[in-house]
C-alpha atoms as a PDB file:
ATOM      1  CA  UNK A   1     -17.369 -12.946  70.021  1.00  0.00           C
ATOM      2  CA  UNK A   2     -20.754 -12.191  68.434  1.00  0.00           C
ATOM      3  CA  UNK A   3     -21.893 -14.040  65.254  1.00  0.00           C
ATOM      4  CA  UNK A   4     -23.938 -12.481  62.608  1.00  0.00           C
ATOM      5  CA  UNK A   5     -27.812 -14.120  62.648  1.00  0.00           C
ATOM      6  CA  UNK A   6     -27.159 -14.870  59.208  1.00  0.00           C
ATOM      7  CA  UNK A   7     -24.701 -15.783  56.905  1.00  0.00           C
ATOM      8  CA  UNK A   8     -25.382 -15.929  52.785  1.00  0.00           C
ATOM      9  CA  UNK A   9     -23.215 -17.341  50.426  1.00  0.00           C
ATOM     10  CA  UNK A  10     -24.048 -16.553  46.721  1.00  0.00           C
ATOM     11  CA  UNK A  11     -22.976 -18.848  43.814  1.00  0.00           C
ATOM     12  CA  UNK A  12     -20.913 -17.086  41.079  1.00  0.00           C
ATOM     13  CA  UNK A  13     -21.251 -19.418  38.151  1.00  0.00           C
ATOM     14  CA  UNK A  14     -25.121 -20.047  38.756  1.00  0.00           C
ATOM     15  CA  UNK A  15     -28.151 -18.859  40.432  1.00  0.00           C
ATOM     16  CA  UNK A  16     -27.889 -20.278  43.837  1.00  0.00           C
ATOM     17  CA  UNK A  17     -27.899 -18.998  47.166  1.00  0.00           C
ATOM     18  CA  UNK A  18     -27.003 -20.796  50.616  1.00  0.00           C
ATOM     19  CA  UNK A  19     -28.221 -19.678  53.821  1.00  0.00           C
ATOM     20  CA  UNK A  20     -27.195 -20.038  57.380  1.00  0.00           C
ATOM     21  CA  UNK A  21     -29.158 -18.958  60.450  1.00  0.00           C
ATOM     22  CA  UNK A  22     -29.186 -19.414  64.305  1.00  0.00           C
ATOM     23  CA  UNK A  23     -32.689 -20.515  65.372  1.00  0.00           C
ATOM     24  CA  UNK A  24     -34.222 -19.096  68.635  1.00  0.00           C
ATOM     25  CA  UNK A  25     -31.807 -22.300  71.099  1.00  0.00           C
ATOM     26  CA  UNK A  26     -28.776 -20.844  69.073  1.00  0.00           C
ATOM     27  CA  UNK A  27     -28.178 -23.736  66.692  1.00  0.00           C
ATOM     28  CA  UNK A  28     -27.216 -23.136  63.357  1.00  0.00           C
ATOM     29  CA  UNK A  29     -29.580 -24.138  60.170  1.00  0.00           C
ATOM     30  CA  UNK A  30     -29.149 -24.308  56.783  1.00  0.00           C
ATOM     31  CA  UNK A  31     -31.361 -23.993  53.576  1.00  0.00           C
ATOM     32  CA  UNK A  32     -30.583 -22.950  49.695  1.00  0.00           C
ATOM     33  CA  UNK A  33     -32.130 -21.392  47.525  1.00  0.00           C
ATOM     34  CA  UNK A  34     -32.168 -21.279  43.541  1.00  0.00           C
ATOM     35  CA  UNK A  35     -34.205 -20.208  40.411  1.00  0.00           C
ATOM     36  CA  UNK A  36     -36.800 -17.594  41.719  1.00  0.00           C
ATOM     37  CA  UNK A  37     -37.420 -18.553  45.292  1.00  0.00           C
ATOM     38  CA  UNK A  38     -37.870 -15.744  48.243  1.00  0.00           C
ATOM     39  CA  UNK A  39     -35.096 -16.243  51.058  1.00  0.00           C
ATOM     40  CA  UNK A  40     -35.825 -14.635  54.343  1.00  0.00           C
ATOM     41  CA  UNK A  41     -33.315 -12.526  55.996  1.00  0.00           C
ATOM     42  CA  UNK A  42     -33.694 -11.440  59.959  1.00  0.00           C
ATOM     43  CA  UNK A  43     -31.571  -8.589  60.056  1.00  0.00           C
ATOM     44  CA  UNK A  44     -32.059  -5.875  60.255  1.00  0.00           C
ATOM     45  CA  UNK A  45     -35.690  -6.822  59.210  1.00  0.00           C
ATOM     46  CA  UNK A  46     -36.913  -9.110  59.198  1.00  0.00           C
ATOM     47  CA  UNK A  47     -37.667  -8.708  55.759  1.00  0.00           C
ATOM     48  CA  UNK A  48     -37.320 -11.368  52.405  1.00  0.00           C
ATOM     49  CA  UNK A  49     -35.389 -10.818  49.063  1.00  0.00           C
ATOM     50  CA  UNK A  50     -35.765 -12.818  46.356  1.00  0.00           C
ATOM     51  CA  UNK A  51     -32.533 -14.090  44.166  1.00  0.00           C
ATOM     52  CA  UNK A  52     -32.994 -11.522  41.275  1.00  0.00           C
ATOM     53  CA  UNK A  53     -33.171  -8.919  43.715  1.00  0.00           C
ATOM     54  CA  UNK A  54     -29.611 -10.353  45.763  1.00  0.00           C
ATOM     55  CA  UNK A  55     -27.866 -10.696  41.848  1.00  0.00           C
ATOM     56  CA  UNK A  56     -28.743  -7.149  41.175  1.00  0.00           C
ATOM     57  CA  UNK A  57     -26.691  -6.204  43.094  1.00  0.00           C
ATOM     58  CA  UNK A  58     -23.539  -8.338  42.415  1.00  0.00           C
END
């Protein structure tokens, strides 16, 4: 089974943002993100979002 490059998990009850990558060996990373930061995001892109532009949409 594939796995997505990228997981994001998105706080409801404040402004926070987890993220979970594979690097280029295949291990999985993890960084978070709050307040006005820019989180990267490889696919499809890659490309970057920042956390008022992910809330938007929720």
């Amino acid at each position: 089974m594939k796995t997505p490059p990228c997981l994001m998990i998105v706080a409801q009850d404040e402004r926070r943002v987890e993220r979970h990558w594979r690097d280029e060996r295949g291990a999985w990373r993890h960084g978070e993100a709050t307040g006005e930061c820019v989180m990267p995001v490889p696919h499809p892109g890659p490309t970057e979002l920042t956390l008022a532009e992910i809330y938007e949409v929720l």
